[in-house]
Each structure stands twice: as C-alpha cells, then as structure tokens.
N, C-alpha and C. Protein backbone atom coordinates (compact mmCIF):
# COMPACT_ATOMS: atom_id res chain seq x y z
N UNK A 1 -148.69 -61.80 20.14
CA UNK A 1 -148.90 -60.61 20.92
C UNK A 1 -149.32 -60.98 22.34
N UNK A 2 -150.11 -61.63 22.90
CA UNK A 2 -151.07 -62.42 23.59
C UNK A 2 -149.73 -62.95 24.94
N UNK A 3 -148.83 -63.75 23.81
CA UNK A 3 -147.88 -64.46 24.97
C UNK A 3 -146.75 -63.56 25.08
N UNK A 4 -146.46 -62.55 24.54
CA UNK A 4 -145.68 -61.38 25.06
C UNK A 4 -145.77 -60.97 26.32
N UNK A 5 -147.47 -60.10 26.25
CA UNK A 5 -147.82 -59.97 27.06
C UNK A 5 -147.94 -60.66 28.18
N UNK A 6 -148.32 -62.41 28.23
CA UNK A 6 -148.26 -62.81 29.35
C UNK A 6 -146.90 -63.41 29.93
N UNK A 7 -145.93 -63.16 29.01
CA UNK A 7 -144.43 -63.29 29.51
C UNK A 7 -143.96 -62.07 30.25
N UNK A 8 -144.40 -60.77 29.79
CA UNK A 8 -144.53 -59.63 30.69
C UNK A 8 -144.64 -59.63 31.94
N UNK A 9 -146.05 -60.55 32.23
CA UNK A 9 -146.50 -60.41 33.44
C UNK A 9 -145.50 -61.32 34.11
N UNK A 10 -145.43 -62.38 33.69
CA UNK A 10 -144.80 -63.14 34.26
C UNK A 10 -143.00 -63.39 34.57
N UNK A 11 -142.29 -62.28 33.68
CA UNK A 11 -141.16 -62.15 33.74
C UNK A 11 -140.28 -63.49 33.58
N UNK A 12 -139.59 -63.34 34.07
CA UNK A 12 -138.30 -64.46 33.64
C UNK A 12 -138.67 -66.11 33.88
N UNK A 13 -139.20 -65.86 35.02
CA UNK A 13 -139.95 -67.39 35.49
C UNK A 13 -140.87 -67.74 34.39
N UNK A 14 -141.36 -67.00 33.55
CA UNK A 14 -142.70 -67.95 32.61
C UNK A 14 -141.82 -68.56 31.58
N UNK A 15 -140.11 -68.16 31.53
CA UNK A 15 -139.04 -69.11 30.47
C UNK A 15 -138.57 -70.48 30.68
N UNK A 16 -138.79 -70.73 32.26
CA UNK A 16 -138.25 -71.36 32.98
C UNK A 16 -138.78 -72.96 32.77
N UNK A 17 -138.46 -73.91 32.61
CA UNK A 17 -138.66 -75.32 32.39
C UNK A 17 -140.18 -75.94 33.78
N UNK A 18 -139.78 -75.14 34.90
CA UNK A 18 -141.14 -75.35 35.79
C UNK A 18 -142.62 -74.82 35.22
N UNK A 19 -142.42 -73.50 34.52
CA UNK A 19 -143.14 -72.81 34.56
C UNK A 19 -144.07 -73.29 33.37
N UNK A 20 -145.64 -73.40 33.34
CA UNK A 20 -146.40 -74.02 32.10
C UNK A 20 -146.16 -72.89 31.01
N UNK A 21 -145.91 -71.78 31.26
CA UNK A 21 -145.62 -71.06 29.93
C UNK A 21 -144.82 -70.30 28.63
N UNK A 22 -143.86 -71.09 29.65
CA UNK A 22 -142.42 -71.64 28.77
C UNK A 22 -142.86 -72.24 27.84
N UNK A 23 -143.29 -73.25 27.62
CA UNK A 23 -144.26 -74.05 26.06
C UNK A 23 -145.20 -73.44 25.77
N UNK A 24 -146.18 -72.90 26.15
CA UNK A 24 -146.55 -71.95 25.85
C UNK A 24 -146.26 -70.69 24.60
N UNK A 25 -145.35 -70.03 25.16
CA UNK A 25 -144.97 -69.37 24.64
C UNK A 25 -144.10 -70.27 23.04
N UNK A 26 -143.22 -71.50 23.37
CA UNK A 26 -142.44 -71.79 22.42
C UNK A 26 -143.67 -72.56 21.35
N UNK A 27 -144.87 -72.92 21.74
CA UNK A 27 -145.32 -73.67 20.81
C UNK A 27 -146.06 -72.38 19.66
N UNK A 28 -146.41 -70.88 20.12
CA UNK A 28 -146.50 -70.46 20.02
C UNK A 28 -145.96 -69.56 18.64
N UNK A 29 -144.14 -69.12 19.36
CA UNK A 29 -143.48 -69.11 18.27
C UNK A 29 -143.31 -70.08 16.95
N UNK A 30 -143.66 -71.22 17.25
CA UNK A 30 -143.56 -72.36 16.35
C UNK A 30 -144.72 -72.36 15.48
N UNK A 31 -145.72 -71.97 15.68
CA UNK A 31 -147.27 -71.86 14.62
C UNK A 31 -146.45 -70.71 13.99
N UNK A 32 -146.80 -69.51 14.69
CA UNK A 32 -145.68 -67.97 13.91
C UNK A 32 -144.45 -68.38 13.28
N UNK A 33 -143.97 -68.92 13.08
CA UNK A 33 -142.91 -69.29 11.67
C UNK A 33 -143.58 -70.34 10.63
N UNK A 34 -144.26 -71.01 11.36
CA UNK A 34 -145.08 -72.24 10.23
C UNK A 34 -145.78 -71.40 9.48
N UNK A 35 -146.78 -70.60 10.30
CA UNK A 35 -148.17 -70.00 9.63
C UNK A 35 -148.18 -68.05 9.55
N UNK A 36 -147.07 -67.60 10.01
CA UNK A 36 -147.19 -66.35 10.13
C UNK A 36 -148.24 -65.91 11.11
N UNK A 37 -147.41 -64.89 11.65
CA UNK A 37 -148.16 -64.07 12.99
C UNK A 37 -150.02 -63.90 12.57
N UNK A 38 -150.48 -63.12 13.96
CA UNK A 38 -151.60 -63.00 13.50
C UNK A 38 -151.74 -61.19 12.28
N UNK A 39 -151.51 -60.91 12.25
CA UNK A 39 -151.25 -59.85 11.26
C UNK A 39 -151.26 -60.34 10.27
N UNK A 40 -150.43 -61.02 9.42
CA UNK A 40 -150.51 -62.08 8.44
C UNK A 40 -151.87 -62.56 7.72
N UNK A 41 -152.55 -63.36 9.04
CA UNK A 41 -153.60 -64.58 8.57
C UNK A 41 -154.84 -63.40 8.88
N UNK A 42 -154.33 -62.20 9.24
CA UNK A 42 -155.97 -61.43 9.41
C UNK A 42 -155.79 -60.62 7.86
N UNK A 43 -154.70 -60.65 7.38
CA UNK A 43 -154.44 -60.22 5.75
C UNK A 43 -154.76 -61.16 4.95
N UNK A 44 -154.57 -62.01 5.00
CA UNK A 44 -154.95 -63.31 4.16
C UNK A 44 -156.49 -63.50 4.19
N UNK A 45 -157.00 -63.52 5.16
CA UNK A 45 -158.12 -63.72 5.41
C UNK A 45 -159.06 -62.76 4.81
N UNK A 46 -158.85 -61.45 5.14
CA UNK A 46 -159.38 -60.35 4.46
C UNK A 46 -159.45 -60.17 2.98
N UNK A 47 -158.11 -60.50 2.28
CA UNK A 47 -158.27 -60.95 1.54
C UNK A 47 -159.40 -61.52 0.55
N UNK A 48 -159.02 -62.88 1.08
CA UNK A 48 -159.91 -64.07 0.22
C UNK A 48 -161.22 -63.32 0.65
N UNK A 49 -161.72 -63.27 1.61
CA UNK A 49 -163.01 -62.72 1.77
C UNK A 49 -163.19 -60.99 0.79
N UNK A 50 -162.29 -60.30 0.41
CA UNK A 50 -162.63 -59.77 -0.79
C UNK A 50 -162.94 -59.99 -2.05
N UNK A 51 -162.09 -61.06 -2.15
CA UNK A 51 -162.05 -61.77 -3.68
C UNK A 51 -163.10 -62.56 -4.24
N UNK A 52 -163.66 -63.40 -3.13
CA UNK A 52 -165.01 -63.83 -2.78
C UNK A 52 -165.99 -63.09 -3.02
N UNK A 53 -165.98 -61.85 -2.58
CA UNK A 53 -167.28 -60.75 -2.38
C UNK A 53 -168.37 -61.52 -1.80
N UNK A 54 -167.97 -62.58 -0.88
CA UNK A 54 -168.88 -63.11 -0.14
C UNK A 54 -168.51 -63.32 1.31
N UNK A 55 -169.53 -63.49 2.57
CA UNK A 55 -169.60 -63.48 3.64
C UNK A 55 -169.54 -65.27 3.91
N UNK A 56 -169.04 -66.11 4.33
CA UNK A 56 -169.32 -67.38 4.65
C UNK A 56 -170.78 -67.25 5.66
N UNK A 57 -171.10 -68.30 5.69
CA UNK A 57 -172.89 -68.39 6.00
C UNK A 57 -172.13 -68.80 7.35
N UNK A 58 -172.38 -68.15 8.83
CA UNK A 58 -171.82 -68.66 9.90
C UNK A 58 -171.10 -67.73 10.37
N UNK A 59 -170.22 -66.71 9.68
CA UNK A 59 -169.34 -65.83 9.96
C UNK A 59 -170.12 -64.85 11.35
N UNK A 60 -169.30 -64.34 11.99
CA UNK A 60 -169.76 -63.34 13.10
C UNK A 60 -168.86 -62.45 12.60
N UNK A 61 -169.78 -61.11 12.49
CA UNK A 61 -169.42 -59.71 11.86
C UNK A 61 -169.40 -58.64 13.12
C-alpha cells in the first residue's frame, strides 16, 4: 500500500532504473508474493494471537 502510494507521488520516474524507488517498490512486490500482502500477515497474526488467548509479554496494544 505504502509503495503505491509513493509511486503515486512520484509517477513514472520512481520506475525508472535512476530512480532509488524502482527497487523499492520491486523488492517490495517480491516479500508480497513470498509472504503475502500486509492484509494477510495482520490475519495471520490476529489469528494466532486468538488461539493463544494470550498477549506476548512486549507487545504494544
């Protein structure tokens, strides 16, 4: 979502081989097919932390 947006701002040039967020963006897509978007891992996460019925000691709520 994050590098959408900053491809937005940045329009065609942030695709561009000069531009630092050309990788950016592609290393990006590359976690999101490995690991699934963030939608995904905030389901997963939610999850296990139901199943648990516990808070990890450290967590910020």
């Amino acid at each position: 979502m994050t590098s959408r947006a900053c491809l937005q701002v940045c329009g065609a040039i942030g695709l561009t081989s000069e531009h630092r967020l050309g990788g950016h963006v592609k290393r990006v897509r590359v976690l999101d097919a490995l690991y699934g978007d963030w939608r995904t891992s905030t389901q997963e996460i939610g999850m296990t932390l139901l199943q648990r019925e516990t808070i990890p000691a450290g967590a910020r709520i």
